[in-house]
C-alpha atoms as a PDB file:
ATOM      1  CA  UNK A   1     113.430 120.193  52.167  1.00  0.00           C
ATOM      2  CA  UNK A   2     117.197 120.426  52.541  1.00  0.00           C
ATOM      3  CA  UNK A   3     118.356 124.060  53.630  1.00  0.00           C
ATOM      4  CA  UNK A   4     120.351 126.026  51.093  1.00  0.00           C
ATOM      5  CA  UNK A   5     124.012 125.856  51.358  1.00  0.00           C
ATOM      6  CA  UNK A   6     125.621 129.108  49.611  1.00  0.00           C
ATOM      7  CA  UNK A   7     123.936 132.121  47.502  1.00  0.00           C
ATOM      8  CA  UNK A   8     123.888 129.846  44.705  1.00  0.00           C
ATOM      9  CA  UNK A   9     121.520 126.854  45.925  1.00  0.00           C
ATOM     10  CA  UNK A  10     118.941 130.416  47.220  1.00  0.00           C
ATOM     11  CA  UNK A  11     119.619 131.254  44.094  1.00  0.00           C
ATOM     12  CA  UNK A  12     118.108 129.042  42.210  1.00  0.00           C
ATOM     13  CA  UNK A  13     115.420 127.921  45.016  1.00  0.00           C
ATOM     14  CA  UNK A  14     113.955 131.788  44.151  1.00  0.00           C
ATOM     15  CA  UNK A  15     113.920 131.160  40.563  1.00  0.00           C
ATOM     16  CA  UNK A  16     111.212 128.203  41.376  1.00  0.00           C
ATOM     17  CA  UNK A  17     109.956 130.211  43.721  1.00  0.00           C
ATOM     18  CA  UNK A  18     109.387 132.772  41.024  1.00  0.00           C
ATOM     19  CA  UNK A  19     108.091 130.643  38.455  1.00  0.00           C
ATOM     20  CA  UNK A  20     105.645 129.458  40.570  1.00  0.00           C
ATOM     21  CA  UNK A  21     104.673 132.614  41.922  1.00  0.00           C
ATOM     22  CA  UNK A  22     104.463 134.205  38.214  1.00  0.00           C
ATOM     23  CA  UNK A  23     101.970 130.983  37.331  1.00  0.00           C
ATOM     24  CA  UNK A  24      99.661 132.648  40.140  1.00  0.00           C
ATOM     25  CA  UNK A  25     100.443 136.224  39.051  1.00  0.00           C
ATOM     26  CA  UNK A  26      99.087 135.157  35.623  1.00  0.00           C
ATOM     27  CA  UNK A  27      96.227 132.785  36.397  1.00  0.00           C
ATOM     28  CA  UNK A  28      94.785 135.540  38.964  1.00  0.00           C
ATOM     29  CA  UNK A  29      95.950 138.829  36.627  1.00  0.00           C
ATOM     30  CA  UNK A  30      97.490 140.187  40.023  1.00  0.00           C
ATOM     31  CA  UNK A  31      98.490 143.547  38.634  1.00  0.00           C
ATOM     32  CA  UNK A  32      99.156 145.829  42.118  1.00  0.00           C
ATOM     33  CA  UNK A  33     100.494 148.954  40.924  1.00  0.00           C
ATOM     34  CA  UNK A  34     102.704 149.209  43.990  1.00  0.00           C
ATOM     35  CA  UNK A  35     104.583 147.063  45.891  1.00  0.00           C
ATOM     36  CA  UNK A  36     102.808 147.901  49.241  1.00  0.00           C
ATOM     37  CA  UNK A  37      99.721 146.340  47.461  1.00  0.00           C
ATOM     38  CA  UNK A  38     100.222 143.125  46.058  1.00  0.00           C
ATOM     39  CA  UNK A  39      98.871 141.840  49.445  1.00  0.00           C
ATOM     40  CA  UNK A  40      95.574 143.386  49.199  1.00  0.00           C
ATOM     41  CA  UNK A  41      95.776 143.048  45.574  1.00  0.00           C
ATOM     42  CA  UNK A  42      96.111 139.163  46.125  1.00  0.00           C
ATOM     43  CA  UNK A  43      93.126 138.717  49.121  1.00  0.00           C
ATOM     44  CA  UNK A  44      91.059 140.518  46.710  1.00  0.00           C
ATOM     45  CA  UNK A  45      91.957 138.412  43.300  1.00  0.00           C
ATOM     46  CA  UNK A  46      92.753 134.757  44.387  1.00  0.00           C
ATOM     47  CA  UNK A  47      89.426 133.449  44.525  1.00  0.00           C
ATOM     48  CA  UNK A  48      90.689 129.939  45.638  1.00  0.00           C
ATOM     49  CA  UNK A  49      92.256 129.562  49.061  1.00  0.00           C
ATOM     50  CA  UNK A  50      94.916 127.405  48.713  1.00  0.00           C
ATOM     51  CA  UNK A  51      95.949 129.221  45.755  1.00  0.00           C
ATOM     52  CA  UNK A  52      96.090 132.212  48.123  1.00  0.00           C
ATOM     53  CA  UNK A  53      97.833 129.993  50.580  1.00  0.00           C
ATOM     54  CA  UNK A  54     100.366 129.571  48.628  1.00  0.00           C
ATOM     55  CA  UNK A  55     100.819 132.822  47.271  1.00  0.00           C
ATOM     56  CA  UNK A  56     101.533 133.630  50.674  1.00  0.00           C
ATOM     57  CA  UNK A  57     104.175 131.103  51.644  1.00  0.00           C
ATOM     58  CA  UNK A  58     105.758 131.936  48.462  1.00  0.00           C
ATOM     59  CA  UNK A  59     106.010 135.608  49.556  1.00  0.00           C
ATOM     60  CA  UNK A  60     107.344 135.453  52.682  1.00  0.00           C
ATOM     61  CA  UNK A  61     109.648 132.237  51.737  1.00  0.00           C
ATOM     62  CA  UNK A  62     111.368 134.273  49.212  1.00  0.00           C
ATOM     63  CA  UNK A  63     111.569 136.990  51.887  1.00  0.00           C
ATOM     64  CA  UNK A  64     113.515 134.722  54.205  1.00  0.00           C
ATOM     65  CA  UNK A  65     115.980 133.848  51.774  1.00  0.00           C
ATOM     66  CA  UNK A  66     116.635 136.521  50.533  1.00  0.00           C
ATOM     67  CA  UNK A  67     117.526 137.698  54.010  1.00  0.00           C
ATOM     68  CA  UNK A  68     119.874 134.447  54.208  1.00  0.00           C
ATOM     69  CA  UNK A  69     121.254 135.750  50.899  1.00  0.00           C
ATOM     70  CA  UNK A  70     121.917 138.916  52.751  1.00  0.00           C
ATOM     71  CA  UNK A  71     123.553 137.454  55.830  1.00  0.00           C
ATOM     72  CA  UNK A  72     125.561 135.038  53.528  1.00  0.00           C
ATOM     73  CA  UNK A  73     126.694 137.965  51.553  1.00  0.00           C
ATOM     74  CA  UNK A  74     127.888 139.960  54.374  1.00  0.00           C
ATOM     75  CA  UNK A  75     129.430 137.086  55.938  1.00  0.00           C
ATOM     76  CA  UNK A  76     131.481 136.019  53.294  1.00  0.00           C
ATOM     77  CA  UNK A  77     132.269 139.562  52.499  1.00  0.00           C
ATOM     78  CA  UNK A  78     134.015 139.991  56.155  1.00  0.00           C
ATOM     79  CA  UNK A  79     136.131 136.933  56.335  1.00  0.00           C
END
C-alpha cells in the first residue's frame, strides 16, 4: 500500500477505513456508550477473531493518519 501524499489521499483512505469499520460496528451491534469503551466493548462483542483483528488495525490505522493529517496540517500551515 502506497503512503498517502496530502490530506486529501488520508482523506479518503479514512472514509474506507470507516466504511469498513461501520460494516463491523453493525454486524457485531458495537454500541459503547463512551469512547473510552469501544475497546472493551469490541473484545467483548466480536465473537470471531479476525473480525476483531481487524477491528483493531482499523482503529489504530485511522489513529495514525489522522496524526499524519495533523502534522500535514501544521506543516503546511507554517510554510
Amino acid at each position: 500500500m502506497s503512503h498517502p501524499q496530502s490530506i486529501a489521499d488520508i482523506q479518503k483512505r479514512l472514509n474506507d477505513l470507516s466504511a469498513e469499520m461501520i460494516t463491523l460496528i453493525q454486524k457485531y451491534g458495537l454500541d459503547a456508550a463512551h469512547p473510552l469503551d469501544v475497546i472493551d466493548t469490541a473484545r467483548r462483542k466480536i465473537s470471531d477473531q479476525a473480525d476483531y483483528i481487524r477491528f483493531l488495525e482499523l482503529s489504530l490505522e485511522g489513529r495514525i493518519l489522522g496524526e499524519v493529517a495533523d502534522q500535514m496540517g501544521q506543516t503546511s500551515g507554517s510554510a
